[in-house]
Protein backbone atom coordinates (compact mmCIF):
# COMPACT_ATOMS: atom_id res chain seq x y z
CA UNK A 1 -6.35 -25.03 41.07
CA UNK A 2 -3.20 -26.42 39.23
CA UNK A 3 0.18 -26.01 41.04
CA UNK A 4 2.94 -24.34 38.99
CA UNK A 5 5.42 -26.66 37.24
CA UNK A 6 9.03 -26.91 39.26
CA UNK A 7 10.87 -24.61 37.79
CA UNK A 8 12.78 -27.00 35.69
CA UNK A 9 10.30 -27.69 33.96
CA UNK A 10 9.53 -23.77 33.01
CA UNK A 11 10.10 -22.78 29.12
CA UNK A 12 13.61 -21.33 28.76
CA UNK A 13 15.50 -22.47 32.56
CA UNK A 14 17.99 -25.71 32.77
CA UNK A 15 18.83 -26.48 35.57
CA UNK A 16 21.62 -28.16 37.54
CA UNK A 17 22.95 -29.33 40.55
CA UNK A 18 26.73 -28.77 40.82
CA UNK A 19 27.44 -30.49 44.49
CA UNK A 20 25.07 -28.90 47.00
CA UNK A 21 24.97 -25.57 44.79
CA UNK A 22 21.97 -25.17 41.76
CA UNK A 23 22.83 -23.62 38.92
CA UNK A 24 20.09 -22.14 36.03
CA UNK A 25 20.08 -21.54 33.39
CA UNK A 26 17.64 -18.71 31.64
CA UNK A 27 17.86 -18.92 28.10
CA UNK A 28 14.98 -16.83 27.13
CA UNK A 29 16.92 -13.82 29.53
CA UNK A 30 20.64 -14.79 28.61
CA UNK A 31 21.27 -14.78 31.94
CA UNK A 32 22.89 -17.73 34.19
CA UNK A 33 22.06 -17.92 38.36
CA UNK A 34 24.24 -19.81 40.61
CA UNK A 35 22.84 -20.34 43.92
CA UNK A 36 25.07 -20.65 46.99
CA UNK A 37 24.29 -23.78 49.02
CA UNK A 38 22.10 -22.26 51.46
CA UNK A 39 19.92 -20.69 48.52
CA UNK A 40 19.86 -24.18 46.74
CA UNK A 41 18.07 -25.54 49.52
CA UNK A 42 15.58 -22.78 50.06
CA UNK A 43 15.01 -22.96 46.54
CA UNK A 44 14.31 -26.90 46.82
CA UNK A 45 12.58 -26.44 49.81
CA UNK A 46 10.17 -24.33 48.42
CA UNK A 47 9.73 -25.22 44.80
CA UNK A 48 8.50 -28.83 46.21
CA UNK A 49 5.74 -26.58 48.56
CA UNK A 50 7.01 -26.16 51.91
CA UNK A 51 6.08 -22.13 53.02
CA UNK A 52 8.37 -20.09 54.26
CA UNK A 53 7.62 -20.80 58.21
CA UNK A 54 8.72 -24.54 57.26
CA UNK A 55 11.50 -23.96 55.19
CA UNK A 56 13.18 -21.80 58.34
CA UNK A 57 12.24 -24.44 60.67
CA UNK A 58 14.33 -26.48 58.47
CA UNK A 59 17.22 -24.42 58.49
CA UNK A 60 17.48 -23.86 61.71
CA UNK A 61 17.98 -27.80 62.06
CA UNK A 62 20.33 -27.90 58.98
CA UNK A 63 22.64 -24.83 60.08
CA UNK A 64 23.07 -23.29 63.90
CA UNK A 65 20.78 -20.14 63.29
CA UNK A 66 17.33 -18.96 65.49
CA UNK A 67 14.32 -19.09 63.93
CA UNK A 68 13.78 -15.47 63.69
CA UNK A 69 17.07 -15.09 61.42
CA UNK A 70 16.02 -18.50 59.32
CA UNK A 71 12.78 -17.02 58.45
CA UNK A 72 14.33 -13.15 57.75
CA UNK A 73 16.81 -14.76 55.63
CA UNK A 74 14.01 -17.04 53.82
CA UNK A 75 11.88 -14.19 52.94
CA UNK A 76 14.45 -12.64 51.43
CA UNK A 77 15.69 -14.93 49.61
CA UNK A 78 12.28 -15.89 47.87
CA UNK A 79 12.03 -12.87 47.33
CA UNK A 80 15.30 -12.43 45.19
CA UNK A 81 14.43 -15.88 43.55
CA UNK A 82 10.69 -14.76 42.64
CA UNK A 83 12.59 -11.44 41.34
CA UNK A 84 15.24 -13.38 39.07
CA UNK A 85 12.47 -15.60 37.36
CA UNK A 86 13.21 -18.38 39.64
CA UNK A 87 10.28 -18.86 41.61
CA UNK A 88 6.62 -18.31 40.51
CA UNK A 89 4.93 -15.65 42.22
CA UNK A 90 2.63 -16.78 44.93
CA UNK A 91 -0.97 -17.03 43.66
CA UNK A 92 -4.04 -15.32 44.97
CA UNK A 93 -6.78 -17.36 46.89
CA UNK A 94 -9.69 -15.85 47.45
């Protein structure tokens, strides 16, 4: 089973890094997302395949927060992202 592209590479987003913040770009929605720092990184985190579990692990070594609030705070922001366009939507293995 193919991975998804990184989301730069998906028709219709540009994106950019402006410091430690991302910025896309949706042409095909007219619509532009700026991502806070924190959100940038989840985003990277996750678009190069770490899961949620490791990408709270990793915040709780980049930023003083417990695990259980790293991985609340994940979930909800991949969720956003997934909403927005931003992230594909996990797929289904059987």
């Amino acid at each position: 089973m193919a991975k998804p592209p990184p989301l730069g590479n998906r028709e219709g987003i540009m994106i950019r890094e402006l410091g430690r913040e991302v910025v896309a770009l949706d042409t095909l929605e007219c619509q532009v997302h700026q991502l806070n720092a924190t959100a940038s990184l989840i985003w990277k985190f996750k678009n190069s395949g770490l899961s949620e579990p490791e990408i709270a692990e990793c915040l709780t070594t980049a930023y003083e927060v417990d695990l259980e609030a790293a991985v609340r705070d994940v979930v909800t922001t991949v969720t956003q992202l997934r909403a927005i366009g931003l992230l594909p939507e996990p797929s289904a293995e059987c």
